[in-house]
PDB file of N, CA and C in Angstrom:
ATOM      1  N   UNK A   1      58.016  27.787  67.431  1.00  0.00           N
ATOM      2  CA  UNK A   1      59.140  27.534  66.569  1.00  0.00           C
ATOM      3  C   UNK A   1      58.678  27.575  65.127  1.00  0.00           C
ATOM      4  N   UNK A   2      59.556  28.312  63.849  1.00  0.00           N
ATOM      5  CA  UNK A   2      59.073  28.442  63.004  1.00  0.00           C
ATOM      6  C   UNK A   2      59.473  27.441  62.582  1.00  0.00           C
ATOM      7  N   UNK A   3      58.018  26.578  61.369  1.00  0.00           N
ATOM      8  CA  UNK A   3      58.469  25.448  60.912  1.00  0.00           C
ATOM      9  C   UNK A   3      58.082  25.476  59.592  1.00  0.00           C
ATOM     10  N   UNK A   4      59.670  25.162  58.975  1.00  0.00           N
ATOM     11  CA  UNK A   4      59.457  25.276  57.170  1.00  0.00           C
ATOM     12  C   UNK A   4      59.222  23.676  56.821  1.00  0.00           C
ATOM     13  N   UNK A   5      59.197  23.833  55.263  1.00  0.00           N
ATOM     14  CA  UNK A   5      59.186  22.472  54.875  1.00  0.00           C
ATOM     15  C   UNK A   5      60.276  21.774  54.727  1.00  0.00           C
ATOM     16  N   UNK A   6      61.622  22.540  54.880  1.00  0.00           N
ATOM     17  CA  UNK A   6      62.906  22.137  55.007  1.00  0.00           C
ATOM     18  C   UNK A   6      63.232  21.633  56.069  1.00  0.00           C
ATOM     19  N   UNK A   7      62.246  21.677  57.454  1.00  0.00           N
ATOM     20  CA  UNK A   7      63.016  21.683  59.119  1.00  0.00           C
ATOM     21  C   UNK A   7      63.416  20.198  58.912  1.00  0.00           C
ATOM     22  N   UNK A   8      64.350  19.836  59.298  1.00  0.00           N
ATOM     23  CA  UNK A   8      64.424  18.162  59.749  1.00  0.00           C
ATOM     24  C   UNK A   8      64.331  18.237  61.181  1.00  0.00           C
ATOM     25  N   UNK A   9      63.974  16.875  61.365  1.00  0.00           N
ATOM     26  CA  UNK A   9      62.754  16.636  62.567  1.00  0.00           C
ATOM     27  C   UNK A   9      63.947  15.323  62.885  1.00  0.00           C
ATOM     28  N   UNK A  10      63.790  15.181  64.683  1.00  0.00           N
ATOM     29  CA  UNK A  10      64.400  14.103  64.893  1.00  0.00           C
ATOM     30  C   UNK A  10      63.041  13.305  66.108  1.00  0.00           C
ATOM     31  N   UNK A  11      63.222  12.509  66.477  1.00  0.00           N
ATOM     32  CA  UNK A  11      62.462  11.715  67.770  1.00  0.00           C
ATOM     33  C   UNK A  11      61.119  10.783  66.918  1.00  0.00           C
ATOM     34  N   UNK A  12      60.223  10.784  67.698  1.00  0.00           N
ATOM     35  CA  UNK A  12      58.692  10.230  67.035  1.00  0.00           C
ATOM     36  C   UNK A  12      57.624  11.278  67.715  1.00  0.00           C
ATOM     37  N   UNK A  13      56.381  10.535  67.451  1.00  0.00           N
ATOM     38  CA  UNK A  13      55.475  11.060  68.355  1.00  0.00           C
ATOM     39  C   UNK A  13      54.788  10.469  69.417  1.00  0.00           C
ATOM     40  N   UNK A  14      55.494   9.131  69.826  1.00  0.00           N
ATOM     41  CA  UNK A  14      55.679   8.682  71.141  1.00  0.00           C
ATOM     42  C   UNK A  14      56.675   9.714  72.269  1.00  0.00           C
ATOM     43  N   UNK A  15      57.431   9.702  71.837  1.00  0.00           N
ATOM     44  CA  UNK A  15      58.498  10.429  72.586  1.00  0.00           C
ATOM     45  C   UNK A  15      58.634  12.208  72.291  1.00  0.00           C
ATOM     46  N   UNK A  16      58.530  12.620  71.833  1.00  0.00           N
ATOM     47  CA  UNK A  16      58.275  14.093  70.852  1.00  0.00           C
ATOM     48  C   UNK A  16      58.923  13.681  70.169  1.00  0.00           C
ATOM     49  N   UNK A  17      58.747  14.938  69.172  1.00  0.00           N
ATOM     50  CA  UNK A  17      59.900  15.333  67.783  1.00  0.00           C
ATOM     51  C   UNK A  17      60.095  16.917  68.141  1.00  0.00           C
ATOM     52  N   UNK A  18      61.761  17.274  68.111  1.00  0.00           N
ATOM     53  CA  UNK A  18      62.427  18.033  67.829  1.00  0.00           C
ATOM     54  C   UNK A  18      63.623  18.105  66.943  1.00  0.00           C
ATOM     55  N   UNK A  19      63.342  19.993  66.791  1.00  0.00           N
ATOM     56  CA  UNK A  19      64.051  19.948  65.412  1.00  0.00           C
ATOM     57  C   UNK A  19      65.948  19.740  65.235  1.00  0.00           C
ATOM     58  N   UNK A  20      66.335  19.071  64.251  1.00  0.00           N
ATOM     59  CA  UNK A  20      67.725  19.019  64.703  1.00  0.00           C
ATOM     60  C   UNK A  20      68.822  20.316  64.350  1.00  0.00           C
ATOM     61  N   UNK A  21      69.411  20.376  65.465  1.00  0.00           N
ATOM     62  CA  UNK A  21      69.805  21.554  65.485  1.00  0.00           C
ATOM     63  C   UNK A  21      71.280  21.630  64.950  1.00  0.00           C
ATOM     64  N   UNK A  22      71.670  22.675  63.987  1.00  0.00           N
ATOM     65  CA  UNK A  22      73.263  22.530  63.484  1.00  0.00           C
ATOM     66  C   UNK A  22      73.555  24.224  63.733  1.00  0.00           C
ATOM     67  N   UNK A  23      75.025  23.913  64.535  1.00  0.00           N
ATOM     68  CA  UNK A  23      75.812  24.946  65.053  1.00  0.00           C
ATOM     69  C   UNK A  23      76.353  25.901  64.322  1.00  0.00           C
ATOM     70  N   UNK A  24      76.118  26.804  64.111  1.00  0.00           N
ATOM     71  CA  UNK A  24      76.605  27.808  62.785  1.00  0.00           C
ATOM     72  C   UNK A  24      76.985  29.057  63.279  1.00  0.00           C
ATOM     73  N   UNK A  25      78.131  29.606  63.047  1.00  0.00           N
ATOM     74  CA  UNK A  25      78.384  30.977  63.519  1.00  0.00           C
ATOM     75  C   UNK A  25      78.169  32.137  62.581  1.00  0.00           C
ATOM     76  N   UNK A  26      77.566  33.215  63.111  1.00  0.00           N
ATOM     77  CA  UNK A  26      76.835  34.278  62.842  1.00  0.00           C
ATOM     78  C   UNK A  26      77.149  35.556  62.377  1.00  0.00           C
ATOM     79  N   UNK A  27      77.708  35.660  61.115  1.00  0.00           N
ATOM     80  CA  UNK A  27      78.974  37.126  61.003  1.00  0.00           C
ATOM     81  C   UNK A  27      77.584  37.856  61.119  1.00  0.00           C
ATOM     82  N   UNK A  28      78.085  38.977  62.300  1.00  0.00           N
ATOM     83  CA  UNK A  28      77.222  39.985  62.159  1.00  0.00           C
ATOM     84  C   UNK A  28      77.223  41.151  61.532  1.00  0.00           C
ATOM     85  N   UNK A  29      78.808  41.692  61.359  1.00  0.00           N
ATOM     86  CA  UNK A  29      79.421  42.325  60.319  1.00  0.00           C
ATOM     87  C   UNK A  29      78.958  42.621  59.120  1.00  0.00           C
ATOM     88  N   UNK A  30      78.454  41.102  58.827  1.00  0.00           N
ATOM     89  CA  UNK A  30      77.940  40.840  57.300  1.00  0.00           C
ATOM     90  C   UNK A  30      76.609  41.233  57.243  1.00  0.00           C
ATOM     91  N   UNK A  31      76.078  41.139  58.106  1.00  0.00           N
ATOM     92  CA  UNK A  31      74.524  40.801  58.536  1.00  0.00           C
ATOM     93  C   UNK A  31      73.950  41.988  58.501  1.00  0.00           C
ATOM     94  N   UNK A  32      74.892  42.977  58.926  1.00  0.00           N
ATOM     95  CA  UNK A  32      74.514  44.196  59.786  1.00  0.00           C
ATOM     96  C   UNK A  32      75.757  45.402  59.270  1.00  0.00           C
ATOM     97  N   UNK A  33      75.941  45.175  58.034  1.00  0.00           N
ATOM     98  CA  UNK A  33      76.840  45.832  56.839  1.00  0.00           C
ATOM     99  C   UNK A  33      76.805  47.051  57.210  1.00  0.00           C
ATOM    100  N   UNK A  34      77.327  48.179  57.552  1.00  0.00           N
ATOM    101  CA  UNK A  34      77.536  49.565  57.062  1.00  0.00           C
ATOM    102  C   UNK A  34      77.374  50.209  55.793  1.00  0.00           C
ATOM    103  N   UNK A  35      76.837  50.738  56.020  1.00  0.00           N
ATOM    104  CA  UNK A  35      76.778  51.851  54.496  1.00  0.00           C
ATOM    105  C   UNK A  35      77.930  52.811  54.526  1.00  0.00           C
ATOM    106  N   UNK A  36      78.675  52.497  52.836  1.00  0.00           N
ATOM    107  CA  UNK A  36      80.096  53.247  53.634  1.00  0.00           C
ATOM    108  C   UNK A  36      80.237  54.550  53.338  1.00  0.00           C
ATOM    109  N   UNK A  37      80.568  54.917  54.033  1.00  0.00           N
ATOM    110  CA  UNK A  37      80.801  56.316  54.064  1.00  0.00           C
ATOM    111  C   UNK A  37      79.331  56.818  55.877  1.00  0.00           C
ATOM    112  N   UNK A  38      79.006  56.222  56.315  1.00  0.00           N
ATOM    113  CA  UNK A  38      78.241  56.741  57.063  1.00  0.00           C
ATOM    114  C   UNK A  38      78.823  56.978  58.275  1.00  0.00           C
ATOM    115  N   UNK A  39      78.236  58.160  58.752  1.00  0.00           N
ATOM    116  CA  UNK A  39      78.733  58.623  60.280  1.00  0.00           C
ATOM    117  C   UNK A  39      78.689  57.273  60.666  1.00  0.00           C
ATOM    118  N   UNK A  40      79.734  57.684  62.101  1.00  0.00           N
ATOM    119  CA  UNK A  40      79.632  56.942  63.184  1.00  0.00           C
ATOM    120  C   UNK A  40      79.650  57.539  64.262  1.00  0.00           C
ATOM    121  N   UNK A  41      78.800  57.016  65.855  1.00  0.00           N
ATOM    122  CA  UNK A  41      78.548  57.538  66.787  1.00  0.00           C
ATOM    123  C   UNK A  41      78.435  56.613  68.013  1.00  0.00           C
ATOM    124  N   UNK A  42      79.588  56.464  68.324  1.00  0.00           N
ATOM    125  CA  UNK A  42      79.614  55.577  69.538  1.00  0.00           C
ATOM    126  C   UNK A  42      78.727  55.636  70.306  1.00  0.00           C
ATOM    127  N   UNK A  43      77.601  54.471  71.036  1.00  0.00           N
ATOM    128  CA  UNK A  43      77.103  54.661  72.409  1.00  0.00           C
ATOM    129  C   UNK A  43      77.153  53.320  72.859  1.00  0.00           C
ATOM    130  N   UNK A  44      78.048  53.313  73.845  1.00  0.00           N
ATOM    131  CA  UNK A  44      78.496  52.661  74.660  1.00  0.00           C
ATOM    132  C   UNK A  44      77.729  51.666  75.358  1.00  0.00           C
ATOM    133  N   UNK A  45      76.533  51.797  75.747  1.00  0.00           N
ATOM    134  CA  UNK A  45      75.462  51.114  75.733  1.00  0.00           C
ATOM    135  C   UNK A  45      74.436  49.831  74.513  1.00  0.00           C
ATOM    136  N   UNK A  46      75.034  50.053  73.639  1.00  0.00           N
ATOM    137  CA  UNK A  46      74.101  49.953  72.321  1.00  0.00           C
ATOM    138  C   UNK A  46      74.802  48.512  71.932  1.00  0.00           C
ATOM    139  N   UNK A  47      73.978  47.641  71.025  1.00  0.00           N
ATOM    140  CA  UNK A  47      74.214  46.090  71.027  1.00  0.00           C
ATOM    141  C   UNK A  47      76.018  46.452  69.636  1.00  0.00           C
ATOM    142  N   UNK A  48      76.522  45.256  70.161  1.00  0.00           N
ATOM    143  CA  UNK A  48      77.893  45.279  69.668  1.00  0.00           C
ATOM    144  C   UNK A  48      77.435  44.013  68.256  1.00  0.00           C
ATOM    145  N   UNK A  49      77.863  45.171  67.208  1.00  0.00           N
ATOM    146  CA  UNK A  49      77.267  44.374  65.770  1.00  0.00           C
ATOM    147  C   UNK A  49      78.312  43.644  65.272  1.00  0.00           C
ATOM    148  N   UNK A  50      79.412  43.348  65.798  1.00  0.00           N
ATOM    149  CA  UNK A  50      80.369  43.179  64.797  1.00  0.00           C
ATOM    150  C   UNK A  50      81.409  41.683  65.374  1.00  0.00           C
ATOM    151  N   UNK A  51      81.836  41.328  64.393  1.00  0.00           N
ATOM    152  CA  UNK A  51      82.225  39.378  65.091  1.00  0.00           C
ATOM    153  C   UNK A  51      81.321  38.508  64.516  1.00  0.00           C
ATOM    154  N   UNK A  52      81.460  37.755  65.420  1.00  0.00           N
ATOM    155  CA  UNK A  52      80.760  36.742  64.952  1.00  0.00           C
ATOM    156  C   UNK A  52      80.437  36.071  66.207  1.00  0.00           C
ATOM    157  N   UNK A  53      79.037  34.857  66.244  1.00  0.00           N
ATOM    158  CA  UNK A  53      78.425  34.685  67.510  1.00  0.00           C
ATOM    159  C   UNK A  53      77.607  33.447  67.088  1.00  0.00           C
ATOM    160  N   UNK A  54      77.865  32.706  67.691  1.00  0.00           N
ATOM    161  CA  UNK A  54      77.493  31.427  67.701  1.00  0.00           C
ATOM    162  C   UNK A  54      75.373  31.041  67.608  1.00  0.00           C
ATOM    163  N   UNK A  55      74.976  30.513  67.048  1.00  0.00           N
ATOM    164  CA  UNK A  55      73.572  30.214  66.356  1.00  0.00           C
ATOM    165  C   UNK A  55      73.368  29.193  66.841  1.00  0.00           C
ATOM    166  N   UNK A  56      72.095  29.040  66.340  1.00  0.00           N
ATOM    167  CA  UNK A  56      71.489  27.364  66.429  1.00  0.00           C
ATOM    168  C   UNK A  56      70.480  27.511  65.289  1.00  0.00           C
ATOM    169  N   UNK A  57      70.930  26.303  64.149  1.00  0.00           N
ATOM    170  CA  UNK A  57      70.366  26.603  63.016  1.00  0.00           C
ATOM    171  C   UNK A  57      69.490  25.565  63.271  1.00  0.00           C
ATOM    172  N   UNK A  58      67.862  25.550  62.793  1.00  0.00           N
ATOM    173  CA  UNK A  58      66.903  24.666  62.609  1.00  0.00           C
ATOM    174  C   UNK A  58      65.715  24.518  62.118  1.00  0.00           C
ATOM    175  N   UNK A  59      66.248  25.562  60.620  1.00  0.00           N
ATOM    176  CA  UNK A  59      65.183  25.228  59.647  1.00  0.00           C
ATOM    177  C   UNK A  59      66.007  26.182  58.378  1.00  0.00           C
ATOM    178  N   UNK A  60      65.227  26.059  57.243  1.00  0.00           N
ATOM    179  CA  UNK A  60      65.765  26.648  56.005  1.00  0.00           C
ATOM    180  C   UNK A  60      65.002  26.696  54.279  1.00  0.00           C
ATOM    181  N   UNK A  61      64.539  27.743  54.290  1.00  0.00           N
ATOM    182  CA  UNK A  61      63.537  28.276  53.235  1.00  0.00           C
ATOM    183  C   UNK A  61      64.039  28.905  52.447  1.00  0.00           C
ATOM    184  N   UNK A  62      64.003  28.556  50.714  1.00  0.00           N
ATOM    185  CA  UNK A  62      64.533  29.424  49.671  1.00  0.00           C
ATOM    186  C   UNK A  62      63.817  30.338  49.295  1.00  0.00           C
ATOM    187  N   UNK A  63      64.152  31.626  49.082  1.00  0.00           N
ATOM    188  CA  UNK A  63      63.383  32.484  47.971  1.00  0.00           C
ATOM    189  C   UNK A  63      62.936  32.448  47.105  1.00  0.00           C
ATOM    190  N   UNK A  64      62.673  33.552  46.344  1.00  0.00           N
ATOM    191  CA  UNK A  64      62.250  32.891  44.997  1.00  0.00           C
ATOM    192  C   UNK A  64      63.142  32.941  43.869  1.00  0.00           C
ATOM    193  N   UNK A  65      64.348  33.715  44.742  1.00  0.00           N
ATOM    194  CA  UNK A  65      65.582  33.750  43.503  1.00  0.00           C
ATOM    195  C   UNK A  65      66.216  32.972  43.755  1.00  0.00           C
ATOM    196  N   UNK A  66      65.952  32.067  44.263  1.00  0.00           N
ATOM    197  CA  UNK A  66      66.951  30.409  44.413  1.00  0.00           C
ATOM    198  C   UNK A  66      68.319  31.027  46.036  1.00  0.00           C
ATOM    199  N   UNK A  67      67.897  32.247  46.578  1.00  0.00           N
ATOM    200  CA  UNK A  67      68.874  32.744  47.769  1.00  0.00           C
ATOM    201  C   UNK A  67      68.566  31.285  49.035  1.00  0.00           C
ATOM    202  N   UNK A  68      69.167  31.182  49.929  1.00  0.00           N
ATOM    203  CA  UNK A  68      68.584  30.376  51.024  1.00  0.00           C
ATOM    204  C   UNK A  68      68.314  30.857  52.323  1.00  0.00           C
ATOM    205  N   UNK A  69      67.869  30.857  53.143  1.00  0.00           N
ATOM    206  CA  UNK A  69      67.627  31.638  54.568  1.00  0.00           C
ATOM    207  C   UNK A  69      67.733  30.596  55.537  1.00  0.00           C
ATOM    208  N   UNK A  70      68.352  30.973  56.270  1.00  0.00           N
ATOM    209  CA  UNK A  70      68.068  29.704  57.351  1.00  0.00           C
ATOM    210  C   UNK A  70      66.917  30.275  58.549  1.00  0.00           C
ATOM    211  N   UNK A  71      66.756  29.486  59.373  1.00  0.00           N
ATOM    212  CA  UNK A  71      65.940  29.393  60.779  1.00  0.00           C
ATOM    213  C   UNK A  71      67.202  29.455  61.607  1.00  0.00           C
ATOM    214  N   UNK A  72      67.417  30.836  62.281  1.00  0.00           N
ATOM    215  CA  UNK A  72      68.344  30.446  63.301  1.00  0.00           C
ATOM    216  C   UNK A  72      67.872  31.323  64.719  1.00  0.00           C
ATOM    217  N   UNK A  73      68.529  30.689  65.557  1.00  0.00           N
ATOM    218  CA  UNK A  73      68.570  31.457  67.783  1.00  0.00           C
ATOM    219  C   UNK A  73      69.817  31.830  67.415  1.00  0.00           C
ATOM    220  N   UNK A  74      69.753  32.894  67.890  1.00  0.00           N
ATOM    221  CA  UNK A  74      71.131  33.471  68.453  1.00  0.00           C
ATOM    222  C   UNK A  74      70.877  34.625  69.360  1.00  0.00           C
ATOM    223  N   UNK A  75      72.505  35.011  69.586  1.00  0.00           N
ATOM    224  CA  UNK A  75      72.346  36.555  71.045  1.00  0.00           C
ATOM    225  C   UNK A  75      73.228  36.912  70.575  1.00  0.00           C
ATOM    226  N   UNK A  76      72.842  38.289  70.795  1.00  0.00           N
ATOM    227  CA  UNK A  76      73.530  39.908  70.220  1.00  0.00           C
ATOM    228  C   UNK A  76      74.127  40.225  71.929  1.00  0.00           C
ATOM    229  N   UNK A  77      75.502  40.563  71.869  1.00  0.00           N
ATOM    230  CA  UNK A  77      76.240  41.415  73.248  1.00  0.00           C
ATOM    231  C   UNK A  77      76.006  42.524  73.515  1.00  0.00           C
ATOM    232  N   UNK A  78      76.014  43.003  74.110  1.00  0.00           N
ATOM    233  CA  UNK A  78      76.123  44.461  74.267  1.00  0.00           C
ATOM    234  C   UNK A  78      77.537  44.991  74.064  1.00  0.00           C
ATOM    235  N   UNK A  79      77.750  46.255  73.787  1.00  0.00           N
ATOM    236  CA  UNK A  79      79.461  47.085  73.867  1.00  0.00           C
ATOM    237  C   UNK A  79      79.830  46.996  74.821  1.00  0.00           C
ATOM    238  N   UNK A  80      79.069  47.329  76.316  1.00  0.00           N
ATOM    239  CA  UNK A  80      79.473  47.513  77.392  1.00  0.00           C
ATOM    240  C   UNK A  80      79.972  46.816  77.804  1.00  0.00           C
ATOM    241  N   UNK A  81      79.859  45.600  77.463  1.00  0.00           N
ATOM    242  CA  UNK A  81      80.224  44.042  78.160  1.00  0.00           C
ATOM    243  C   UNK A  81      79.839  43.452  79.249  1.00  0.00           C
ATOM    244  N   UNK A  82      78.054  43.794  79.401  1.00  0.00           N
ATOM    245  CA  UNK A  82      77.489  43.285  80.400  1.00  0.00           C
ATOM    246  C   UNK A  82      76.782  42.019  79.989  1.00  0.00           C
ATOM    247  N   UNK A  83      76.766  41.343  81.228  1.00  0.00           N
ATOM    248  CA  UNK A  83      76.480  39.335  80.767  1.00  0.00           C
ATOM    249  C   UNK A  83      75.267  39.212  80.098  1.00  0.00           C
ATOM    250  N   UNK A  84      74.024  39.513  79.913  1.00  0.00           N
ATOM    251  CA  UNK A  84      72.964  39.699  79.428  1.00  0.00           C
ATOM    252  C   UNK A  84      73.143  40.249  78.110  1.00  0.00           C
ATOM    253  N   UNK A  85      72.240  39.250  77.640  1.00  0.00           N
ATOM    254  CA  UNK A  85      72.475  39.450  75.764  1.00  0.00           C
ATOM    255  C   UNK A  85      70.812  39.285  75.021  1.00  0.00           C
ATOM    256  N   UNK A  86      70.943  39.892  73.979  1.00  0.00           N
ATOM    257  CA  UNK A  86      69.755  39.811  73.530  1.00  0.00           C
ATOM    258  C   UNK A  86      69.385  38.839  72.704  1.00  0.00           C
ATOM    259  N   UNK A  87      68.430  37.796  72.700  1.00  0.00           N
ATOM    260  CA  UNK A  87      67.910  36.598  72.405  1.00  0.00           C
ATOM    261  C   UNK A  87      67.115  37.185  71.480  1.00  0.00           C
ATOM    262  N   UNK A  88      67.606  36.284  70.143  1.00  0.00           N
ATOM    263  CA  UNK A  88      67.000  36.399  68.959  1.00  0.00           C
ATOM    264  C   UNK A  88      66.237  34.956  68.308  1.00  0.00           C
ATOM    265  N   UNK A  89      64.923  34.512  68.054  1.00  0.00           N
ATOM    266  CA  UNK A  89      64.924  33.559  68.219  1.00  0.00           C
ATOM    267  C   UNK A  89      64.020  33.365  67.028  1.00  0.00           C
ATOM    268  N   UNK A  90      63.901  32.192  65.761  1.00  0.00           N
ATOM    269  CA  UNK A  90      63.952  31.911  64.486  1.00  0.00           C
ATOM    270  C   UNK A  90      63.502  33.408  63.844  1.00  0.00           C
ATOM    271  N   UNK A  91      64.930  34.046  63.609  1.00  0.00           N
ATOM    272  CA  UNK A  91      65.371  34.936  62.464  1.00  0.00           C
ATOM    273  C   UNK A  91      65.474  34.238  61.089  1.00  0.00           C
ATOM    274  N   UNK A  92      64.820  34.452  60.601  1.00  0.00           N
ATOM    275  CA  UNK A  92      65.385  34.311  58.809  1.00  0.00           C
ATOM    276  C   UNK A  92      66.657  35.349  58.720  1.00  0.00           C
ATOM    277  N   UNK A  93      67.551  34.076  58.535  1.00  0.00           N
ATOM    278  CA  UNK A  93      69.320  34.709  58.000  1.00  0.00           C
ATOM    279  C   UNK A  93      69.428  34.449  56.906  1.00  0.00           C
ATOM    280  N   UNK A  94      70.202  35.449  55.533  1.00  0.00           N
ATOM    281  CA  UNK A  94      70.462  34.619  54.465  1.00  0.00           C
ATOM    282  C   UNK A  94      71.733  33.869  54.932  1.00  0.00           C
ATOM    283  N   UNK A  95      72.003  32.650  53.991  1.00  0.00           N
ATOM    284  CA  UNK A  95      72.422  32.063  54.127  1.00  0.00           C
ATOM    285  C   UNK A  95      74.617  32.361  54.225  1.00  0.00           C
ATOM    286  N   UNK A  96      74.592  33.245  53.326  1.00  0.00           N
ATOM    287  CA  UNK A  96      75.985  34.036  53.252  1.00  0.00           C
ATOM    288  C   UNK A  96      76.612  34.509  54.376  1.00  0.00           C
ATOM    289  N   UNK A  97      75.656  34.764  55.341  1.00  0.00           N
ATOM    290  CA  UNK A  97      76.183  35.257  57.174  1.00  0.00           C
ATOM    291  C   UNK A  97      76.233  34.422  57.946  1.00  0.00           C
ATOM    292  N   UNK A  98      76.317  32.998  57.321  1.00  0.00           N
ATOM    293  CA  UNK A  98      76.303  31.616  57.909  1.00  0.00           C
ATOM    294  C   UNK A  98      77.361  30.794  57.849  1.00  0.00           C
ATOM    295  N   UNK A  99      78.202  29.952  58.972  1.00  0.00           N
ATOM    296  CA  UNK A  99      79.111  29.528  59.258  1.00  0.00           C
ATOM    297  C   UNK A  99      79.013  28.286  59.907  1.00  0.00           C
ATOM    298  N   UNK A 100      78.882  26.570  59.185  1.00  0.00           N
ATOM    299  CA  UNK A 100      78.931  25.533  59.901  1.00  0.00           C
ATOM    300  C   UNK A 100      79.972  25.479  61.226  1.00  0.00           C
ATOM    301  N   UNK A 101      79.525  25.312  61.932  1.00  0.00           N
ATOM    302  CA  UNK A 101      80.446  25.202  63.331  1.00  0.00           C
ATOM    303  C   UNK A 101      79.893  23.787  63.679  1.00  0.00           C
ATOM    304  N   UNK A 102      81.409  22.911  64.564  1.00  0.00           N
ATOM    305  CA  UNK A 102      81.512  21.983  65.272  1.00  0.00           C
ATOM    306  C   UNK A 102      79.972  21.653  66.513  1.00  0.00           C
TER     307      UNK A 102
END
């Protein structure tokens, strides 16, 4: 697990410490922008970029231009709409493709 100096930490070290985790949804849209004007080429197979998809945020490091990134897990779908998804696990996100969720 990547650990910044931002992570907040919950438990002790009697019991462990893990990091606390806040629910954030994931525009991938944003994340994963188009360049406009560029072809497009359906394959039906290929991970579905677009929506938004639920995270697990648990850590967060600034740049050096004052931007923020978080520490987040998340899973990418496929188009096809098969149950198996691809596990992404502490991505640096900027912070702008980020969505507090319940």
């Amino acid at each position: 697990m990547l650990n910044t100096p931002f992570t907040v930490w919950e438990g002790d070290e009697v019991h462990g410490r893990r990091p606390v985790l806040t629910g954030v949804g994931v525009s991938l849209d944003r994340l994963f922008a188009r360049e406009p004007g560029a072809a497009r080429r359906v394959i039906a197979t290929g991970l579905d970029l677009t929506g938004e998809v639920r995270g697990r945020l648990h850590g967060r490091i600034p740049s050096v231009e004052g931007d923020w990134l978080g520490v987040v897990n998340y899973e990418i779908g496929y188009a096809d709409g098969r149950r198996d998804k691809l596990s992404l696990v502490d991505q640096l996100l900027p912070f702008h493709v980020l969505r507090e969720r319940e």
